[in-house]
Protein backbone atom coordinates (compact mmCIF):
# COMPACT_ATOMS: atom_id res chain seq x y z
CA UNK A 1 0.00 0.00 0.00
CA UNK A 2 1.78 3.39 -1.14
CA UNK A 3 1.95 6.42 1.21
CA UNK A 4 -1.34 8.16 -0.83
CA UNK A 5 -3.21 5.01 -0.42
CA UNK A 6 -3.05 5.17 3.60
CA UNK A 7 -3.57 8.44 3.95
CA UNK A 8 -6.79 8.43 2.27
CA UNK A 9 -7.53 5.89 4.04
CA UNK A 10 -6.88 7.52 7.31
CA UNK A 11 -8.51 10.81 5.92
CA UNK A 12 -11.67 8.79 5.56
CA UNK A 13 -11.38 7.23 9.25
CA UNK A 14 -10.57 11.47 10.66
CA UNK A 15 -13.30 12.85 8.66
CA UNK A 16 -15.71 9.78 9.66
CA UNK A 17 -14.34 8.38 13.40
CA UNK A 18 -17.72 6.20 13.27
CA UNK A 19 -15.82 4.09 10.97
CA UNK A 20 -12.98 3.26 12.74
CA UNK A 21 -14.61 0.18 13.48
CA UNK A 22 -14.39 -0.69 9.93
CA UNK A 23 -10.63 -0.01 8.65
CA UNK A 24 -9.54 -3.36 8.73
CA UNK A 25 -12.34 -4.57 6.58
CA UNK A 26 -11.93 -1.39 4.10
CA UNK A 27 -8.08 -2.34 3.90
CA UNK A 28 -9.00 -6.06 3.10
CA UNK A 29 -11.81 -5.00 0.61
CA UNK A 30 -8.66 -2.63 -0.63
CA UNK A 31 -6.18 -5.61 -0.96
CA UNK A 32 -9.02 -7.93 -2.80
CA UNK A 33 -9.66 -5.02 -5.70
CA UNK A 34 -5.87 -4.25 -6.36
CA UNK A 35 -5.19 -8.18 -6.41
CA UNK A 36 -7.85 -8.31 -8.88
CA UNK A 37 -6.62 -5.68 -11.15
CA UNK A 38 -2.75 -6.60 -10.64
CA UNK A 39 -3.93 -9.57 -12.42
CA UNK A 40 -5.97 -7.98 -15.30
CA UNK A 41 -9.47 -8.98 -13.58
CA UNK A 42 -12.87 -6.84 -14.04
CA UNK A 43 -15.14 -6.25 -11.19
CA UNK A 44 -19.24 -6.13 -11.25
CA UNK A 45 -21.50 -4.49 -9.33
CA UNK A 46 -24.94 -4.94 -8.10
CA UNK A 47 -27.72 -3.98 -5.70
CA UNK A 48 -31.14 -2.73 -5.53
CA UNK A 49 -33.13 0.88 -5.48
CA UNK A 50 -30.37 3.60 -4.12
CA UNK A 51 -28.12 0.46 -3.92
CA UNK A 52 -28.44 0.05 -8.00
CA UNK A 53 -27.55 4.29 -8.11
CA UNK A 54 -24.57 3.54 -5.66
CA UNK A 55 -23.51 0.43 -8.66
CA UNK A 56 -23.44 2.74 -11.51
CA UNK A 57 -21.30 5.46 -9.17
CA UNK A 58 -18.74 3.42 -8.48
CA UNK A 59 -18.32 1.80 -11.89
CA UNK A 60 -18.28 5.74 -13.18
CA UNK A 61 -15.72 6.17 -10.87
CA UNK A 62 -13.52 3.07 -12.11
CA UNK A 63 -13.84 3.28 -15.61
CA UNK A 64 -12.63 6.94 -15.84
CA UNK A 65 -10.01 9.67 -13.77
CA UNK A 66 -11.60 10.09 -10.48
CA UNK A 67 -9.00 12.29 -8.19
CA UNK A 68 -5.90 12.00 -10.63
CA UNK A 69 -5.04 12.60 -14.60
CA UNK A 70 -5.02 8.96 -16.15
CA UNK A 71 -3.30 9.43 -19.18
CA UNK A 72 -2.47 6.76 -21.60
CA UNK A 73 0.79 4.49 -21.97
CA UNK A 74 3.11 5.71 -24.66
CA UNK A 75 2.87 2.21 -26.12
CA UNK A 76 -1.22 2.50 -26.86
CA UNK A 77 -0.36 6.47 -28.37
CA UNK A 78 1.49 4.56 -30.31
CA UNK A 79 -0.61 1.66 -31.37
CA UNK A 80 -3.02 4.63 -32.51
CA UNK A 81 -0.81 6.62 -34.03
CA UNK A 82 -0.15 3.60 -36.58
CA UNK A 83 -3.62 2.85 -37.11
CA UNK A 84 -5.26 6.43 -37.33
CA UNK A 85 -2.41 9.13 -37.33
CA UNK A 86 -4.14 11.78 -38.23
CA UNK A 87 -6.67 11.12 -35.78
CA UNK A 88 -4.01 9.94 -32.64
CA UNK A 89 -3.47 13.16 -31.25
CA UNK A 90 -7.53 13.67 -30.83
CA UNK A 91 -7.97 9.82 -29.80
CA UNK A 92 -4.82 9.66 -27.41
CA UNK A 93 -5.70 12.83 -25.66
CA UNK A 94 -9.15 12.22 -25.01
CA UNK A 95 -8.77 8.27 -23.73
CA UNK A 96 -8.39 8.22 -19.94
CA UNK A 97 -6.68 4.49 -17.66
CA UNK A 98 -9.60 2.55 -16.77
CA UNK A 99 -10.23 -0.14 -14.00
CA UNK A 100 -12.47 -2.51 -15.76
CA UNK A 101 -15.86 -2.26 -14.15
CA UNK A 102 -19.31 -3.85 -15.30
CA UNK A 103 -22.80 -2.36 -13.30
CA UNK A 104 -25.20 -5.49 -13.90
CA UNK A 105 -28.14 -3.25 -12.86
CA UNK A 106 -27.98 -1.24 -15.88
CA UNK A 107 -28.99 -3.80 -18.51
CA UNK A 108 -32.29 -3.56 -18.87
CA UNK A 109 -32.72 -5.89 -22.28
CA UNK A 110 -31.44 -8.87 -20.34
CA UNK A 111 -32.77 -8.10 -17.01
CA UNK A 112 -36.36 -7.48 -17.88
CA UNK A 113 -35.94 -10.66 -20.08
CA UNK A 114 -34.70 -12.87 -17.38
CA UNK A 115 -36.90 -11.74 -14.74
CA UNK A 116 -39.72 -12.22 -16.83
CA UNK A 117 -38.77 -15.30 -18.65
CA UNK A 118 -36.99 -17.15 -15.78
CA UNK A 119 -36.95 -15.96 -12.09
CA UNK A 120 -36.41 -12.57 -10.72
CA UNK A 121 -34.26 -13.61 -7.91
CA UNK A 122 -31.51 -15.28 -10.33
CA UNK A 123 -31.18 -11.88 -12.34
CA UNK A 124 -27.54 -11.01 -11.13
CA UNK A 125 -26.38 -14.09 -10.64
CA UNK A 126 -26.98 -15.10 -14.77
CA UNK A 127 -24.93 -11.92 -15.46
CA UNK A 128 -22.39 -12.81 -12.79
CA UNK A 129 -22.60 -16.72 -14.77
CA UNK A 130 -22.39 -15.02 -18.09
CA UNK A 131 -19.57 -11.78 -17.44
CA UNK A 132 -17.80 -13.08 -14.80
CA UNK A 133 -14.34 -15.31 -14.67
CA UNK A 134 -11.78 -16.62 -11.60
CA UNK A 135 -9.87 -13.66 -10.45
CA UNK A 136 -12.55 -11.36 -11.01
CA UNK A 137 -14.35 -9.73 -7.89
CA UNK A 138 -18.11 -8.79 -7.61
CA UNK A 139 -18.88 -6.36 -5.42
CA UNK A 140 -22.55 -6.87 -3.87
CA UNK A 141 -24.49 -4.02 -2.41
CA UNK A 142 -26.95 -4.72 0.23
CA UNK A 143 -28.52 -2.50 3.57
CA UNK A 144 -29.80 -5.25 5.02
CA UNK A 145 -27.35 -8.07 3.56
CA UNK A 146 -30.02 -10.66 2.87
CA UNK A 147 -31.04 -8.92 -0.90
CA UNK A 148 -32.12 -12.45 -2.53
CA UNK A 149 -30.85 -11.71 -5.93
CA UNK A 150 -27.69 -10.52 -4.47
CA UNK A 151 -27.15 -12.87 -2.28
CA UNK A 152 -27.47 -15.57 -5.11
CA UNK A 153 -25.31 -14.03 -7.15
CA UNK A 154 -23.08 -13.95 -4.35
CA UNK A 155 -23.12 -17.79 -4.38
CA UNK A 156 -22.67 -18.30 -7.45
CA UNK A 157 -19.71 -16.17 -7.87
CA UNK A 158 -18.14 -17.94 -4.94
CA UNK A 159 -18.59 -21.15 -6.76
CA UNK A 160 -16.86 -20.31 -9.67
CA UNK A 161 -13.41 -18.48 -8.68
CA UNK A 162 -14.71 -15.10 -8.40
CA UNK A 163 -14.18 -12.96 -4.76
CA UNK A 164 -17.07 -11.25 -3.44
CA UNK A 165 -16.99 -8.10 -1.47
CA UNK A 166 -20.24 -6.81 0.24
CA UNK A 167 -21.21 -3.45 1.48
CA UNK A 168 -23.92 -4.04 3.85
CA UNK A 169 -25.23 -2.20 7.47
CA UNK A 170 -23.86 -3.32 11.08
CA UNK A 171 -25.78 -6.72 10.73
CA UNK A 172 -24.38 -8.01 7.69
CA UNK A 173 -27.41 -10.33 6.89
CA UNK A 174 -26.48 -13.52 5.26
CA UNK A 175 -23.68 -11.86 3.17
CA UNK A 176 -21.88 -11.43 6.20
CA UNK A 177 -21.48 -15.27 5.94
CA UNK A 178 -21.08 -15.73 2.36
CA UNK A 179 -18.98 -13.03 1.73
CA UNK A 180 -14.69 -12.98 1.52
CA UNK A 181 -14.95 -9.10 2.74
CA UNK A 182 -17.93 -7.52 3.99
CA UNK A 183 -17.82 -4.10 4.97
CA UNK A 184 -20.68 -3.81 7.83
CA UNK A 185 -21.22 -0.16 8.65
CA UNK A 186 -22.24 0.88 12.15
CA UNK A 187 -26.10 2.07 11.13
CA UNK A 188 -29.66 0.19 11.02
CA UNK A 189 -31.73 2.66 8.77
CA UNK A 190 -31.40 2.07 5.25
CA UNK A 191 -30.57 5.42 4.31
CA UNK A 192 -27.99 5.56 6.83
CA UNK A 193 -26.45 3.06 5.70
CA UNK A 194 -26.18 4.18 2.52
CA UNK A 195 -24.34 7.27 3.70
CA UNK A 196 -21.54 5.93 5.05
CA UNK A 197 -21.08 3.36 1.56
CA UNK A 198 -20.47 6.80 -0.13
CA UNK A 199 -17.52 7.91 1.47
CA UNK A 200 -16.25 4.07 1.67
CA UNK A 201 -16.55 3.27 -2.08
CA UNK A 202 -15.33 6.68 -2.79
CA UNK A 203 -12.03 5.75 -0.64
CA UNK A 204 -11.91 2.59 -2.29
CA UNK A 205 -12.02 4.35 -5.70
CA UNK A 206 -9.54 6.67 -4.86
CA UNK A 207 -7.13 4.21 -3.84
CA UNK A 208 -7.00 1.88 -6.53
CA UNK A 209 -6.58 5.04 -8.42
CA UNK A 210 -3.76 6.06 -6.63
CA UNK A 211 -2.07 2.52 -7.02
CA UNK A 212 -2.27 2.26 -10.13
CA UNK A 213 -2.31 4.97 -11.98
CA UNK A 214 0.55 6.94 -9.96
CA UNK A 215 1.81 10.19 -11.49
């Protein structure tokens, strides 16, 4: 972990102290997401209502600069400048680093499909089936931790190679079981809980950011 990844880290833990609690579960979820991209893996993302609008914000977050200038490797300027040069300068400058990063809420052909066609509760877990390979990591988003559709595609993940991280409030639910990390956050009210993912997934963000795209 390099010196900006802790201290946003501990920036997170001074600007939230309720969190403290959960730093060693935030560094774990941390470690799981860089091992996953070290080794060219994707992550996916799922949940329900705000949980589904919390999906989308972190893929926007991965798939794009969040804190830092991502600009790309000489070699790719390169690879366009061959292919397209009078178009490389316009293509190269305008491509940011991205940490591949699939929201499986956001398909609505497939998902209206599926939950009409098959079973409603199965919906993530065909995409996680379908998108997902050992070494990937799907991150599952749940207030309560017992979301049925998450849940199973939480199962089915784990039986196929991929790591699961969960975001979930201080009980955990069944995905505190299930899951390799779970981040349990010290609040009962949904939209409590859902405050304090922000700031977490945003630190998470931000690190992976920082580790891999430094300078």
């Amino acid at each position: 972990m390099c010196e900006e990844t802790k201290a946003i880290i501990d920036e997170l833990i001074e600007n939230r102290p309720e969190l403290k609690n959960c730093k060693s579960s935030i560094e774990q979820a941390f470690n799981l997401l860089k091992q996953c991209y070290t080794y060219q893996g994707k992550v996916l993302v799922c949940g329900n209502g705000g949980s589904a609008a919390d999906s989308e914000h972190i893929v926007g977050e991965l798939m794009k600069g969040f804190r830092n200038v991502r600009r790309i490797c000489d070699e790719n300027k390169e690879r366009l400048q061959d292919e397209f040069p009078e178009d490389a300068e316009y293509l190269s400058s305008n491509l940011q680093g991205a940490l591949p990063a699939i929201s499986l809420v956001s398909q609505s052909a497939v998902f209206t499909a599926f939950i009409n066609d098959v079973a409603a509760d199965m919906i993530y877990a065909q995409q996680v089936y379908g998108y997902g390979k050992s070494g990937d990591v799907l991150i599952g988003i749940s207030t309560s931790g017992n979301s049925k559709n998450v849940v199973n595609a939480i199962k089915v993940a784990k039986a196929f190679g991929i790591r699961t991280l969960g975001l979930t409030g201080e009980n955990g639910g069944m995905m505190d079981k299930i899951c390799d990390v779970n981040i349990k956050v010290p609040a009962k009210e949904t939209f409590r809980i859902q405050e304090y993912h922000l700031p977490i997934y945003h630190a998470l963000c931000a690190m992976l950011e920082a580790e891999f795209f430094k300078g």
